[in-house]
Protein backbone atom coordinates (compact mmCIF):
# COMPACT_ATOMS: atom_id res chain seq x y z
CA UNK A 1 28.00 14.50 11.39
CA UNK A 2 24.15 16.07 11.00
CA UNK A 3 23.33 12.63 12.49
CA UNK A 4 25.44 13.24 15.27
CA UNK A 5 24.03 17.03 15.88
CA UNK A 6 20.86 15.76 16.36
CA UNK A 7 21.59 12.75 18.79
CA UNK A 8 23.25 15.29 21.19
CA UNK A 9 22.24 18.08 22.76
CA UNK A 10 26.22 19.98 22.56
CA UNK A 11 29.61 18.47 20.57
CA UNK A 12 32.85 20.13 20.92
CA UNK A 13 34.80 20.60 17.51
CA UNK A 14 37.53 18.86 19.07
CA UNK A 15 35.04 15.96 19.97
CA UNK A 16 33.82 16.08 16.30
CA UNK A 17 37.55 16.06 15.27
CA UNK A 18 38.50 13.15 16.84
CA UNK A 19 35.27 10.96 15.96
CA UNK A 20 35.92 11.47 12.35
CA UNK A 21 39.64 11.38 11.98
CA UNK A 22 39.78 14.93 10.69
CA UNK A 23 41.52 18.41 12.06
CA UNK A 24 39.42 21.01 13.57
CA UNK A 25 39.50 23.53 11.01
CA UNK A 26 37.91 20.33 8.59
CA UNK A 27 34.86 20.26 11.11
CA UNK A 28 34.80 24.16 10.80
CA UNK A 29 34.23 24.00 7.37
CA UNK A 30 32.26 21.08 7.56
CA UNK A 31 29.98 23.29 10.16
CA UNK A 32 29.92 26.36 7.50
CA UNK A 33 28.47 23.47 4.81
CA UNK A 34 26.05 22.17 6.88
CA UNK A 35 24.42 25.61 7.90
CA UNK A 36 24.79 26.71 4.06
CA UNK A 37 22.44 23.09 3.39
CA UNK A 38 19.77 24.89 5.59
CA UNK A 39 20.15 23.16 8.82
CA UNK A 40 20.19 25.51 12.15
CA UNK A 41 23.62 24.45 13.80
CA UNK A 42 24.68 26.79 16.85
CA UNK A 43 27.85 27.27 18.46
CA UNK A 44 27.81 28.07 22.12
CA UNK A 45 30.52 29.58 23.40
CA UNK A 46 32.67 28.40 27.30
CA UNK A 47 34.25 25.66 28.74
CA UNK A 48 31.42 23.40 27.72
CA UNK A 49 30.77 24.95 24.41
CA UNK A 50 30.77 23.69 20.92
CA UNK A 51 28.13 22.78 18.48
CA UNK A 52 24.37 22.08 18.48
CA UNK A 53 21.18 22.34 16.06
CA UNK A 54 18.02 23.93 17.74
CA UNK A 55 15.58 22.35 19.55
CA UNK A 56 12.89 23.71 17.25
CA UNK A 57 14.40 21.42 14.84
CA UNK A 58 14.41 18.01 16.57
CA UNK A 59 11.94 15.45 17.37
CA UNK A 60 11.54 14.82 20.24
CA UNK A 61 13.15 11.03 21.25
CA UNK A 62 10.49 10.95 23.83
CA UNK A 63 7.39 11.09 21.44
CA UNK A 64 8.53 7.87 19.35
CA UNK A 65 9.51 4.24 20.95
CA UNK A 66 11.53 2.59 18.84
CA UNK A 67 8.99 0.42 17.49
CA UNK A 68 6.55 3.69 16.53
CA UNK A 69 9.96 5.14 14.59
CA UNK A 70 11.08 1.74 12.93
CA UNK A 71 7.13 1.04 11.79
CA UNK A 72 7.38 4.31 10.04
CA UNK A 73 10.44 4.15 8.79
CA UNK A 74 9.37 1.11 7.16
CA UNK A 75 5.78 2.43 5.55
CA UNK A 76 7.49 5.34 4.65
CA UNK A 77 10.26 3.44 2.45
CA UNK A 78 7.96 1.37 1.19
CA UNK A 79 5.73 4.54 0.10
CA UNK A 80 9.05 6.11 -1.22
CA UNK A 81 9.50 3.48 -3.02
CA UNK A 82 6.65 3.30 -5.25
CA UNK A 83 6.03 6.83 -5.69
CA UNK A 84 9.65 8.01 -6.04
CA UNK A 85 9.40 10.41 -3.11
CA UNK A 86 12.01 12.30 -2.37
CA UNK A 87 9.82 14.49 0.77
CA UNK A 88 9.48 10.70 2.44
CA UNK A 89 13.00 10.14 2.02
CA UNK A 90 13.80 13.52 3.80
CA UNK A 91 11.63 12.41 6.35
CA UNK A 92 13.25 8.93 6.89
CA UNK A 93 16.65 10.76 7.10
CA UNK A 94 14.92 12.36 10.30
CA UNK A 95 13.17 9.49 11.53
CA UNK A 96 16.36 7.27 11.56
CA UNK A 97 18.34 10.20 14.09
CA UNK A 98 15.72 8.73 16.74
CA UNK A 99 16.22 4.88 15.90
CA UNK A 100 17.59 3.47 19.47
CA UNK A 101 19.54 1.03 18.22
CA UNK A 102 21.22 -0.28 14.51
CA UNK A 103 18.79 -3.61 14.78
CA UNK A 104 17.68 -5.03 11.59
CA UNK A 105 13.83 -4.20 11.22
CA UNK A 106 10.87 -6.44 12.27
CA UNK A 107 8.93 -5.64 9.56
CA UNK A 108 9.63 -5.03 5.49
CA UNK A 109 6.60 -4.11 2.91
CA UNK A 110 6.24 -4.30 -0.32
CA UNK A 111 3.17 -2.25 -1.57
CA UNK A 112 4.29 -1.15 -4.93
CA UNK A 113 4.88 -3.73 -8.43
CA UNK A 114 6.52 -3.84 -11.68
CA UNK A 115 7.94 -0.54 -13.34
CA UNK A 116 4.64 0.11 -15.47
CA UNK A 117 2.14 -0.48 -12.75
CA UNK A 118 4.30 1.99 -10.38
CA UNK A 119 4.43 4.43 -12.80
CA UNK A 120 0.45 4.49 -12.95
CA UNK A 121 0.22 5.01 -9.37
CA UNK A 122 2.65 8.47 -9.52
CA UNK A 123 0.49 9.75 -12.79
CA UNK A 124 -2.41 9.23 -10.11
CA UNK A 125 -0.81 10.72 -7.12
CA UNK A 126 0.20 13.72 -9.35
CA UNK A 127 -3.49 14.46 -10.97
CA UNK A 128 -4.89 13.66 -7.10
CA UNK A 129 -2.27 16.50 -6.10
CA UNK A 130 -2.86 18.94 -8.46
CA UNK A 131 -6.45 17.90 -9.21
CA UNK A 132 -6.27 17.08 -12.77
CA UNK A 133 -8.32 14.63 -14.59
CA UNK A 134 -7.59 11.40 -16.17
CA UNK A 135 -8.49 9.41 -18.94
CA UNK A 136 -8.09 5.53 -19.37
CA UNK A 137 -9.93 2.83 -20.94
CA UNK A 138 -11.33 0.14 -17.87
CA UNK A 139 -12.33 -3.06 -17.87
CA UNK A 140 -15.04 -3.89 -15.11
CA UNK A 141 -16.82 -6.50 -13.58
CA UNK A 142 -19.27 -7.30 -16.64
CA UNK A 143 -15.62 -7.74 -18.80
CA UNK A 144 -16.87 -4.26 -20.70
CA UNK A 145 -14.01 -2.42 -21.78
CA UNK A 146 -15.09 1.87 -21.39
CA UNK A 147 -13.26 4.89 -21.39
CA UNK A 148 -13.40 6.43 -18.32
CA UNK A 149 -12.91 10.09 -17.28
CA UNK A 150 -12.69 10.75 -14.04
CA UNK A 151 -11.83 13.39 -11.16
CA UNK A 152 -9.62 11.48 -8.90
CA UNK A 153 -9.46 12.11 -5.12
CA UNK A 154 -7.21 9.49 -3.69
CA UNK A 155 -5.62 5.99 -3.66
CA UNK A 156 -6.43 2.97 -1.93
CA UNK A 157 -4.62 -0.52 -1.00
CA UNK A 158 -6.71 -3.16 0.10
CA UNK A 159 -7.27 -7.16 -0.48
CA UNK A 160 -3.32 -6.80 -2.24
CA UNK A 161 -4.11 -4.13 -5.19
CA UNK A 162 -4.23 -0.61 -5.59
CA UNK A 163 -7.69 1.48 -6.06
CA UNK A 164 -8.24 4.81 -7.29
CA UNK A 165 -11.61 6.81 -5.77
CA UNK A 166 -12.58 9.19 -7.91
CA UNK A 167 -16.09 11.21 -9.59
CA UNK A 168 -16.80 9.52 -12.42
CA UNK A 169 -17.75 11.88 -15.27
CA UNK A 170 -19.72 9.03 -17.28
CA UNK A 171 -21.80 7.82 -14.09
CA UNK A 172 -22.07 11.47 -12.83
CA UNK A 173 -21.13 9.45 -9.13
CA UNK A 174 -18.68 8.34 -6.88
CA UNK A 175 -16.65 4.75 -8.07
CA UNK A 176 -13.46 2.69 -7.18
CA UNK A 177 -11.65 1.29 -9.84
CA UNK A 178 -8.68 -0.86 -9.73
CA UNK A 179 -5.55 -0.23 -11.22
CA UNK A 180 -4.71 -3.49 -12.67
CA UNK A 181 -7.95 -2.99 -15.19
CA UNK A 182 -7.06 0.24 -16.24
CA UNK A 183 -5.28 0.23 -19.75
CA UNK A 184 -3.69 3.88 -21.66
CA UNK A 185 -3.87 5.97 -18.60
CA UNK A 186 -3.06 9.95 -19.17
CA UNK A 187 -3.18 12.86 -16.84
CA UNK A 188 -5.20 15.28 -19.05
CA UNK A 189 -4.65 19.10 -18.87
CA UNK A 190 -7.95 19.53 -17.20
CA UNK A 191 -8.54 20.79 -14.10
CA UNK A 192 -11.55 19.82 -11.52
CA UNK A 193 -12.32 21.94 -8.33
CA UNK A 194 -11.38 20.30 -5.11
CA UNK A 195 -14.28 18.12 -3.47
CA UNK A 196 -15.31 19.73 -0.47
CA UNK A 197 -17.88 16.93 0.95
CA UNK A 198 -17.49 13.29 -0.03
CA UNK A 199 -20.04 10.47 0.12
CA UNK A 200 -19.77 7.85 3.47
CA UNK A 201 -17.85 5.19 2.10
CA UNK A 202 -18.01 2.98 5.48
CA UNK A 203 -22.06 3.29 5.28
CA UNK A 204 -22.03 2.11 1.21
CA UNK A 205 -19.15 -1.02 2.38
CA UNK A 206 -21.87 -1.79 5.46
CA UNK A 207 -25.16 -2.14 2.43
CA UNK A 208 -22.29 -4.71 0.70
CA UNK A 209 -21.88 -6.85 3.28
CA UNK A 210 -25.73 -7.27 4.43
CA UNK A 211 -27.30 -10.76 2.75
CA UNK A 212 -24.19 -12.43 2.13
CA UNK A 213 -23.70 -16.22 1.06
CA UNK A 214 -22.09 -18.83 3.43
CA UNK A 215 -20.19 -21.03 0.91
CA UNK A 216 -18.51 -24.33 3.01
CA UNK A 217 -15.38 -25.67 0.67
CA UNK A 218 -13.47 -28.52 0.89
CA UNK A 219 -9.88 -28.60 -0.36
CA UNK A 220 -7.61 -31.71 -1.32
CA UNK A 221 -4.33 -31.97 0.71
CA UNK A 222 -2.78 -31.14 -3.26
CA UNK A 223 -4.39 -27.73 -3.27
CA UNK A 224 -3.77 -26.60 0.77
CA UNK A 225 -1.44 -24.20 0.16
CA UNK A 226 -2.93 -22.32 -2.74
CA UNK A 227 -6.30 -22.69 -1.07
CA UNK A 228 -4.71 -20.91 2.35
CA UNK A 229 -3.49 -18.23 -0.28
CA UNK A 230 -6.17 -17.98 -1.99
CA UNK A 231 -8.64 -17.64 1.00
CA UNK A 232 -6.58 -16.38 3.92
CA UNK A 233 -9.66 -15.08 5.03
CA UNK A 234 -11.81 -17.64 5.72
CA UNK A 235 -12.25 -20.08 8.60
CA UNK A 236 -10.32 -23.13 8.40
CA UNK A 237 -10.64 -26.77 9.78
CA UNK A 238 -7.92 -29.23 9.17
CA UNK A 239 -9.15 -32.84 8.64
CA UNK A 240 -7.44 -36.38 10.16
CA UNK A 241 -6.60 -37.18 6.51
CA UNK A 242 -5.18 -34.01 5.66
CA UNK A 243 -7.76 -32.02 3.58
CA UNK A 244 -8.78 -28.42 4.32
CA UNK A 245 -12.35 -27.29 4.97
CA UNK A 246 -12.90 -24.10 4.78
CA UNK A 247 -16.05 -21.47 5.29
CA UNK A 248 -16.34 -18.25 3.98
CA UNK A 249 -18.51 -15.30 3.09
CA UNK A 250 -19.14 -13.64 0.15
CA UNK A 251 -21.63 -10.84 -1.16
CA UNK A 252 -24.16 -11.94 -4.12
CA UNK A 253 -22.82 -10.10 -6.47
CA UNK A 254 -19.37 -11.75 -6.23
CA UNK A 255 -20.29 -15.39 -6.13
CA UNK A 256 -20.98 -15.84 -10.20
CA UNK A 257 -18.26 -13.33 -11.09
CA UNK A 258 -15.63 -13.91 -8.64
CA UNK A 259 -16.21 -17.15 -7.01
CA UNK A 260 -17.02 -19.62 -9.29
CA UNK A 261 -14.25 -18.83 -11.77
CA UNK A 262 -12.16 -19.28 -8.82
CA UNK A 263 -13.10 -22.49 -7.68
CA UNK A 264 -13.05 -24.11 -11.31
CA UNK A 265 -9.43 -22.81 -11.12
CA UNK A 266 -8.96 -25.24 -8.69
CA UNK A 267 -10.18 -28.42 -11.36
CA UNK A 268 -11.06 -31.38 -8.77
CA UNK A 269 -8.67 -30.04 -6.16
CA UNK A 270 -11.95 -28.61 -4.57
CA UNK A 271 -15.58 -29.17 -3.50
CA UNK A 272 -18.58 -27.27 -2.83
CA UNK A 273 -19.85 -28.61 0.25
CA UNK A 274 -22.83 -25.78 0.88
CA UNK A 275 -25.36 -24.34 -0.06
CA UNK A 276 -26.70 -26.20 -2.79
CA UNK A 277 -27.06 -23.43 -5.19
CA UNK A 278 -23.67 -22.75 -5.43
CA UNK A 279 -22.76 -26.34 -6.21
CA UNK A 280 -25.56 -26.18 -9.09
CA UNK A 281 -23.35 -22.84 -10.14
CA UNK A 282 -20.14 -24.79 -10.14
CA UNK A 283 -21.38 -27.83 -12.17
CA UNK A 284 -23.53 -25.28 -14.31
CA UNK A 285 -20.10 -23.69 -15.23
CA UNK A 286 -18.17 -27.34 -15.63
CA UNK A 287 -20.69 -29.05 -18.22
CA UNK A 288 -20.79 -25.16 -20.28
CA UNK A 289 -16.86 -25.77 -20.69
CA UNK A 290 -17.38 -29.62 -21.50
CA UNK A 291 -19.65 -28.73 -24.17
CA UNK A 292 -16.49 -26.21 -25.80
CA UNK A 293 -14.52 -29.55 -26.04
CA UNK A 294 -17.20 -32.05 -27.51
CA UNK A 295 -15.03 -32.80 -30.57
CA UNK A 296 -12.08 -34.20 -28.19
């Protein structure tokens, strides 16, 4: 029935009665439940009289196409979701009295994980809230395992994973660190003053992607579909006998700790077509595992 309120602009009790199958004096007391929940209904008196909640109270249809209201129906569930948010629920409820039509949705998302890794991100979201550190042991790029204390100042998803941005207490600067390498992770009792002014993030990302390598791969037909997963981003050239070539860039600093491992993954399924020193990498990397197995 709130639904209902909100989709028109004036609904006789009578009107009300006979949608729902009920008497009048049930949609009276359904009125006098409704305004005790906190929502402005008003009755307007005369021929064309009945009930109505405020303008002041609506959104305006006009504002949101149905494509703008279903988009953000669908981020926000997603968001609800993962951080168990009742506010983004509340707000759905309001966003679906505009929907234009009961069509299933265009889009779905699915930003969030298992039960564990969700329950990191609403720890985070809470000390990011109420500005509290955290503590947890972290795992980076060099495979050394720290304990980190940090001042966190807000969540990021990007390339499929979750990042927390944060002051770094050990560093004494800025860092990112992702949440799947963060291990014993506790919302401390400490508190850390807001951060007024923040570093330029875009300007830092801009230095990262200066000098980087052009690395030319060729795929077996075998490994096309993990390749396409595994490289969405790069440009792709399908040969006449079914193989994938592929072309991508990466920064420096990625291609021993990222990019190799990631092409030996692929055992003979793959080739490294150019440049030269990363195929000197890649068999570098192949004969230092042969020599692990010299007793087979």
């Amino acid at each position: 029935m709130i639904y209902m309120l909100l989709n028109n602009e004036v609904l006789s009790a009578s009107a009300l009665a006979e949608k729902y199958k009920v008497s009048q004096r049930t949609i009276y007391r359904d009125i006098d439940a409704i305004c005790a929940a906190g929502i402005p209904v008003v009755s307007y008196q005369g021929v064309n009289g009945g009930y109505g909640i405020i303008d002041t109270y609506k959104m305006d249809k006009s504002l949101l196409g149905s494509y703008d209201v279903s988009s953000l129906i669908t981020i926000l569930h997603s968001m609800s979701t993962v951080f168990d948010d009742e506010r983004a629920l509340e707000t759905i409820h309001k966003l679906q009295t505009l929907q234009h039509s009961d069509a299933s949705p265009s889009l779905t998302m699915n930003i969030g994980g298992s039960g564990a890794y969700n329950e990191s991100l609403r720890i985070l979201r809470v000390a990011i809230t109420e500005c509290r550190i955290v503590r947890f042991d972290y795992v980076n790029a060099k495979n050394e395992r720290k304990e980190r204390c940090v001042e966190p100042i807000n969540l990021l998803y990007r390339y499929d994973s979750w990042y927390l941005y944060g002051f770094c207490r050990e560093r004494k600067d800025y860092r990112e660190f992702k949440l799947p390498r963060m291990a014993n992770l506790l919302a401390t009792t400490e508190y850390f003053q807001k951060h007024s002014q923040l570093p330029d993030r875009d300007r830092s990302y801009d230095r990262q992607q200066q000098n980087k390598v052009n690395a030319t791969l060729h795929f077996s037909v075998a490994c096309l579909a993990r390749a396409m997963d595994f490289f969405y981003i790069a440009e792709k050239s399908f040969n006449d006998d079914g193989t994938l070539t592929m072309t991508l860039q990466v920064d420096p600093w990625s291609v021993e700790r990222w990019l190799v491992p990631s092409l030996l993954s692929f055992g003979d399924g793959v080739v490294v077509v150019d440049p030269p020193e990363l195929r000197e990498m890649v068999k570098a990397a192949i004969v230092k595992m042969l020599k692990r197995y010299t007793e087979v």
